[in-house]
C-alpha atoms as a PDB file:
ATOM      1  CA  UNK A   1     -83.465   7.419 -19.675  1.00  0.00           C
ATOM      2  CA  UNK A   2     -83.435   3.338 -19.278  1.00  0.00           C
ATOM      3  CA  UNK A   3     -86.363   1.014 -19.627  1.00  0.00           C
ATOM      4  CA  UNK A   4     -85.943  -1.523 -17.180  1.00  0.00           C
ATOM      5  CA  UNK A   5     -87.410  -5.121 -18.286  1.00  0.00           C
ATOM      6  CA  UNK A   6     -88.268  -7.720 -16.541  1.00  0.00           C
ATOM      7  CA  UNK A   7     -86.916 -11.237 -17.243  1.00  0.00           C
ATOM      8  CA  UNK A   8     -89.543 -13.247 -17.698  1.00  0.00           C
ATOM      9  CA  UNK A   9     -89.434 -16.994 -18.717  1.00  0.00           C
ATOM     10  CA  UNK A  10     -91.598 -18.134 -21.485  1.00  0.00           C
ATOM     11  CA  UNK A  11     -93.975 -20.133 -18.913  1.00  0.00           C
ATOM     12  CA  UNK A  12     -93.903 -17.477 -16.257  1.00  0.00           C
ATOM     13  CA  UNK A  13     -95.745 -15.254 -18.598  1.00  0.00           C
ATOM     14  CA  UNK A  14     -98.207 -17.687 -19.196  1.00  0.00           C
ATOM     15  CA  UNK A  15     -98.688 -18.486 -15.588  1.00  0.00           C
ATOM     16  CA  UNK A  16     -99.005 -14.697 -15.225  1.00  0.00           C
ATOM     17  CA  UNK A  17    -102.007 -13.870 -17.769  1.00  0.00           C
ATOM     18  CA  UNK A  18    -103.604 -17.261 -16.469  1.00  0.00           C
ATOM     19  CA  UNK A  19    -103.033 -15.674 -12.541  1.00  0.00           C
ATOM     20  CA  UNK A  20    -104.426 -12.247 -14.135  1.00  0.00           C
ATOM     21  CA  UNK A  21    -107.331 -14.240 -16.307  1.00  0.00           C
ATOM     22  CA  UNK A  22    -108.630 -16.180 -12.988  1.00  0.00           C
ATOM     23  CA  UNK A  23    -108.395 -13.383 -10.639  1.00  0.00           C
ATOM     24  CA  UNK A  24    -110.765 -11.365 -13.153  1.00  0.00           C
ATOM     25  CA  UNK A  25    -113.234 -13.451 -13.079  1.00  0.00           C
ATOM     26  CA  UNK A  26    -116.666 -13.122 -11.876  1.00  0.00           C
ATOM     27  CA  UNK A  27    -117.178 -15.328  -8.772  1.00  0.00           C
ATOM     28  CA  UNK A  28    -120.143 -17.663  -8.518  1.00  0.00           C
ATOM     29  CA  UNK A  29    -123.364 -16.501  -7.370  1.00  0.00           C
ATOM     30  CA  UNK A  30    -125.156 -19.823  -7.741  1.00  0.00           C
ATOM     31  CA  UNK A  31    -127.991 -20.576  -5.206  1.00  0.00           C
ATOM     32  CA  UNK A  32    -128.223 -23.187  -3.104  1.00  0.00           C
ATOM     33  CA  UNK A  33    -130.454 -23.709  -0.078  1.00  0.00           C
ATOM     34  CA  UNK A  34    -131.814 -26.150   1.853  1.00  0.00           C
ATOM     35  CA  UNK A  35    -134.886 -25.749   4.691  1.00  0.00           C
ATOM     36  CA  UNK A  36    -135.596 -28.906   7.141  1.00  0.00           C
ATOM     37  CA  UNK A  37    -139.346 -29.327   8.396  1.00  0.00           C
ATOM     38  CA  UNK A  38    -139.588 -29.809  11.865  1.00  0.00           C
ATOM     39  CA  UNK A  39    -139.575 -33.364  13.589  1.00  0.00           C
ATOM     40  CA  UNK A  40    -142.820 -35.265  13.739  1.00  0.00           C
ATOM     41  CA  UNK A  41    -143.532 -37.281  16.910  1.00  0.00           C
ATOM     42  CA  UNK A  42    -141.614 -40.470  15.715  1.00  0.00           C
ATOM     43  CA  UNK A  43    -138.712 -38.241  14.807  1.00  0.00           C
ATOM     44  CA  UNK A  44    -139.598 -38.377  11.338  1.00  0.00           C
ATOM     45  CA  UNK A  45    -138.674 -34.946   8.917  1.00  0.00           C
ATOM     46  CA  UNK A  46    -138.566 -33.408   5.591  1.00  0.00           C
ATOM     47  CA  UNK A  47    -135.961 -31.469   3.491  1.00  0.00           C
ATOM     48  CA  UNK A  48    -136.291 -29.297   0.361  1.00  0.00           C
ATOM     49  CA  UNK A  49    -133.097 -28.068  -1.891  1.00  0.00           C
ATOM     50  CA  UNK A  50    -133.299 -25.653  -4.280  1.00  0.00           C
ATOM     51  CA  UNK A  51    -130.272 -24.974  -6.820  1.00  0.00           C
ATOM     52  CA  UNK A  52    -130.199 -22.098  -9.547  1.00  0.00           C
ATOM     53  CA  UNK A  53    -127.981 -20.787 -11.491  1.00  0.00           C
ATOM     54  CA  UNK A  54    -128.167 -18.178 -14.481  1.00  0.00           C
ATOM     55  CA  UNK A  55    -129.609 -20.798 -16.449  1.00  0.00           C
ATOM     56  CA  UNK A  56    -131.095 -23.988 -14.848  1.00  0.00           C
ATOM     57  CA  UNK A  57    -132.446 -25.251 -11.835  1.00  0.00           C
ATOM     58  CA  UNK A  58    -133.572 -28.321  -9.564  1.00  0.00           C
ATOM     59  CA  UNK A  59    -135.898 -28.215  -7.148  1.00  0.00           C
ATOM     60  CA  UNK A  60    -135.309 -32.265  -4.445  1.00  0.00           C
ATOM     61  CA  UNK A  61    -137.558 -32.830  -1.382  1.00  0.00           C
ATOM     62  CA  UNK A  62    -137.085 -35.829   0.448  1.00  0.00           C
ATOM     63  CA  UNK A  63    -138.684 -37.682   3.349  1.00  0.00           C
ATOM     64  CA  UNK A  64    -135.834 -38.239   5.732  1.00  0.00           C
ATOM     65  CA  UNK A  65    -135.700 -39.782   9.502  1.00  0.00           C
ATOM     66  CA  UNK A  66    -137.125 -43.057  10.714  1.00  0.00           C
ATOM     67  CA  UNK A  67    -140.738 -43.981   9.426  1.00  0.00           C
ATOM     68  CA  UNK A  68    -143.384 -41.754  10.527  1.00  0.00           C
ATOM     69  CA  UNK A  69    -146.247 -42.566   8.019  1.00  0.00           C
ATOM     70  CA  UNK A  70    -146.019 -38.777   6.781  1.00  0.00           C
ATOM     71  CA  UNK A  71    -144.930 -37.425   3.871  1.00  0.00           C
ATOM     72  CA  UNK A  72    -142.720 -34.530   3.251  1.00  0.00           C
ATOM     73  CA  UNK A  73    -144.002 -31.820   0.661  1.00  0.00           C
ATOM     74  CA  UNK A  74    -142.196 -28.905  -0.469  1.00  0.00           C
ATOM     75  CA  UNK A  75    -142.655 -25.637  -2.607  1.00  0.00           C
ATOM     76  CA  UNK A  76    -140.552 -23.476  -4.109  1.00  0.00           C
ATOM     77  CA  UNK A  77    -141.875 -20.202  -5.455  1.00  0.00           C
ATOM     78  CA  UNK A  78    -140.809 -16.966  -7.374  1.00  0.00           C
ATOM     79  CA  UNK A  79    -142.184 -13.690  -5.321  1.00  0.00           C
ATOM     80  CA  UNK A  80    -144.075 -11.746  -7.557  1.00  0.00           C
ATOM     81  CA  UNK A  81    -145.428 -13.700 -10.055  1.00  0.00           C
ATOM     82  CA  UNK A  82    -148.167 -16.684 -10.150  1.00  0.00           C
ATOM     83  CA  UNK A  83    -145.409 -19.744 -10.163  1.00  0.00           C
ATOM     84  CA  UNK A  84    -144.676 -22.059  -7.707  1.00  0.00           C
ATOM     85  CA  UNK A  85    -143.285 -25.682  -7.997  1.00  0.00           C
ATOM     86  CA  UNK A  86    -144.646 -28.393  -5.144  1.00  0.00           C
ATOM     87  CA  UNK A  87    -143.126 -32.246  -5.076  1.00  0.00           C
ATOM     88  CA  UNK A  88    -144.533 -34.908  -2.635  1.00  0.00           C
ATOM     89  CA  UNK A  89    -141.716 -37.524  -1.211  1.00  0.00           C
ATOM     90  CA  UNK A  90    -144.706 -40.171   0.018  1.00  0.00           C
ATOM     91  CA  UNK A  91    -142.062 -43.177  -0.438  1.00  0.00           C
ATOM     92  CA  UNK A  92    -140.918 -43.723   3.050  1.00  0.00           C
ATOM     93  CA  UNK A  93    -137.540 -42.918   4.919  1.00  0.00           C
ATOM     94  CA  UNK A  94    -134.784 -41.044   2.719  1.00  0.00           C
ATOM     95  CA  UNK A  95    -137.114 -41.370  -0.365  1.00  0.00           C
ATOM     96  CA  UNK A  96    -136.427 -38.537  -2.388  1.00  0.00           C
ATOM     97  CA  UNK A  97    -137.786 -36.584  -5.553  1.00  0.00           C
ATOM     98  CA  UNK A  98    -136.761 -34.561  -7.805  1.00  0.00           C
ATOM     99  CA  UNK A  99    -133.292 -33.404  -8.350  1.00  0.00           C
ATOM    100  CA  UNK A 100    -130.420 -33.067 -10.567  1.00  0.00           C
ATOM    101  CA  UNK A 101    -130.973 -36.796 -11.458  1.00  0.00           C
ATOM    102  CA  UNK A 102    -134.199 -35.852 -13.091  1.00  0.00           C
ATOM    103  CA  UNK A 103    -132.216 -33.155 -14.982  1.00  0.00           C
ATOM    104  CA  UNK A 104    -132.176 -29.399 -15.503  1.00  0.00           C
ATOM    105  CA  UNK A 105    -135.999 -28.157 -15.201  1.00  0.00           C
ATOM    106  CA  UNK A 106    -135.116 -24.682 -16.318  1.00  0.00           C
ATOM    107  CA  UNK A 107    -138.276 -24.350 -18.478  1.00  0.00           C
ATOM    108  CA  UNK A 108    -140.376 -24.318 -15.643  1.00  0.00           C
ATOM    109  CA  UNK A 109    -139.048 -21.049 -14.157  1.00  0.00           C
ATOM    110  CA  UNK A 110    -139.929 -17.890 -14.745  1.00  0.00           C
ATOM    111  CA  UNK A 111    -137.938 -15.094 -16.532  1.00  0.00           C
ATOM    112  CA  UNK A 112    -135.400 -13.148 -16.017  1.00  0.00           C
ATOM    113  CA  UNK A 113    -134.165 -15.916 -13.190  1.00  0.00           C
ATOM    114  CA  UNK A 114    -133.397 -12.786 -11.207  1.00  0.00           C
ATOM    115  CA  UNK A 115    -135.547 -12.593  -8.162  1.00  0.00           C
ATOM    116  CA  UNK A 116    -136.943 -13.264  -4.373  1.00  0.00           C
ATOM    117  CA  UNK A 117    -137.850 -16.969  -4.026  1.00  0.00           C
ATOM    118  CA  UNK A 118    -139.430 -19.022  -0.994  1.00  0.00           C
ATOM    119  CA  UNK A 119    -138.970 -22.262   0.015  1.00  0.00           C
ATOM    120  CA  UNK A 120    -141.575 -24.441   2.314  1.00  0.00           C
ATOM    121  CA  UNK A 121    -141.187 -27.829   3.294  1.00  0.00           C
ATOM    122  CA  UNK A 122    -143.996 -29.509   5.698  1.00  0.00           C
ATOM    123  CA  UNK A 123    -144.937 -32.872   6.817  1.00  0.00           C
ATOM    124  CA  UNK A 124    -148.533 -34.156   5.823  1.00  0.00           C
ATOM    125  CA  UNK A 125    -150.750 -37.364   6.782  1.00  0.00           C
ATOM    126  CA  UNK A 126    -152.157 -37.757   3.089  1.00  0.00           C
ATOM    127  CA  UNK A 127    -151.750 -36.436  -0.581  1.00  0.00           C
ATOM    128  CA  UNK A 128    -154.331 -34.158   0.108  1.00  0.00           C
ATOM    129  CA  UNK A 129    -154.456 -33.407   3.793  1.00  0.00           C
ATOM    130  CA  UNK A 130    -153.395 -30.487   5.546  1.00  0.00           C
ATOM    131  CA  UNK A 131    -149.920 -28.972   6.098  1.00  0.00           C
ATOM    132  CA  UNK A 132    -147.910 -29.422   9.648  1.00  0.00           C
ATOM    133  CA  UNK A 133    -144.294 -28.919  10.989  1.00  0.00           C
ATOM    134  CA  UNK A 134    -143.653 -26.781   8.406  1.00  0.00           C
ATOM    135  CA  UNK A 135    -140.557 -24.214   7.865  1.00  0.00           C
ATOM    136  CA  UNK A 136    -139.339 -21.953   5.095  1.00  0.00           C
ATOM    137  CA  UNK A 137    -136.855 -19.562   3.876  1.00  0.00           C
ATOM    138  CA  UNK A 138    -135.994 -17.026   1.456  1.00  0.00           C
ATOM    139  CA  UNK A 139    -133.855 -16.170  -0.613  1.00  0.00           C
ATOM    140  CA  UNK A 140    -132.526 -13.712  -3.523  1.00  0.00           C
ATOM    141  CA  UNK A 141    -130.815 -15.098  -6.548  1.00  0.00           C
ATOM    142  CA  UNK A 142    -129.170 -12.396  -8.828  1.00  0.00           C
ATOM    143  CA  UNK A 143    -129.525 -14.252 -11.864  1.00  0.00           C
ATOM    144  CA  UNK A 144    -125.922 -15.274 -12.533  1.00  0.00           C
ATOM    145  CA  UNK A 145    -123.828 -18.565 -12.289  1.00  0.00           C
END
C-alpha cells in the first residue's frame, strides 16, 4: 500500500493553517444599536447608541436635527437588576455625549455582561421636565466580543 503526499510549498502550508486558524474562529457577537426619538414639531430628534462587547462599553446620545429648544435624553438599562445609565445632550443641534471619546465605561455595568438590555431615547423641554417623542428597543447581548 502507497501513501500519497501532497506537494505542498513551504508558504502554502502556512497560508493553509492561517485559512484553517481564521475559519475557526469565533465570530463577533459585539452589540451595537441605535434607537431615534421621534421628530418634534420643528423637525428636531434624538439618538442613543449603545456598544458592548465582552468587556467594555459606551453608551452616546445626541441631539440631532435643526434647533428645536429640546433636549434629547437617553437610558440604557440591564433587565433584571437595579442599573440603568441616563445622559442629557442639552447643547443644541448634533451636540453629542458620551461615547467612545469619553472612553471605555465598563465599570459601570453590571456583571456577567450577559443579558436583556433596553434602550430609550426621548425629547424633553427642561433638565427636569417630562419625557415626549420617545422610542426604545431591546436587545440581548451574549456576553462575548
Amino acid at each position: 500500500m502507497r501513501i500519497a503526499r501532497l506537494a505542498v510549498p513551504a508558504g502554502g502550508a502556512a497560508t493553509a493553517l492561517a485559512v484553517t486558524l481564521l475559519a475557526a474562529s469565533p465570530a463577533s457577537a459585539y452589540v451595537n444599536h441605535t434607537v431615534y426619538s421621534v421628530h418634534s414639531a420643528k423637525d428636531g430628534y434624538g439618538t442613543s447608541n449603545a456598544y458592548l462587547t465582552a468587556e467594555y462599553f459606551w453608551f452616546r446620545v445626541c441631539d440631532r436635527g435643526p434647533k428645536d429648544g429640546y433636549r434629547a435624553v437617553g437610558r440604557l438599562s440591564k433587565d433584571g437588576t437595579s442599573w440603568s445609565l441616563t445622559r442629557h445632550a442639552d447643547g443644541g443641534s448634533n451636540s453629542c455625549v458620551g461615547g467612545s471619546e469619553d472612553g471605555w465605561t465598563s465599570n459601570f455595568l453590571p456583571q456577567p455582561f450577559r443579558g436583556n438590555y433596553s434602550m430609550t431615547v426621548c425629547l424633553r423641554n427642561t433638565a427636569s421636565g417630562a419625557d415626549f417623542n420617545c422610542n426604545d428597543t431591546s436587545f440581548y447581548h451574549d456576553g462575548s466580543s
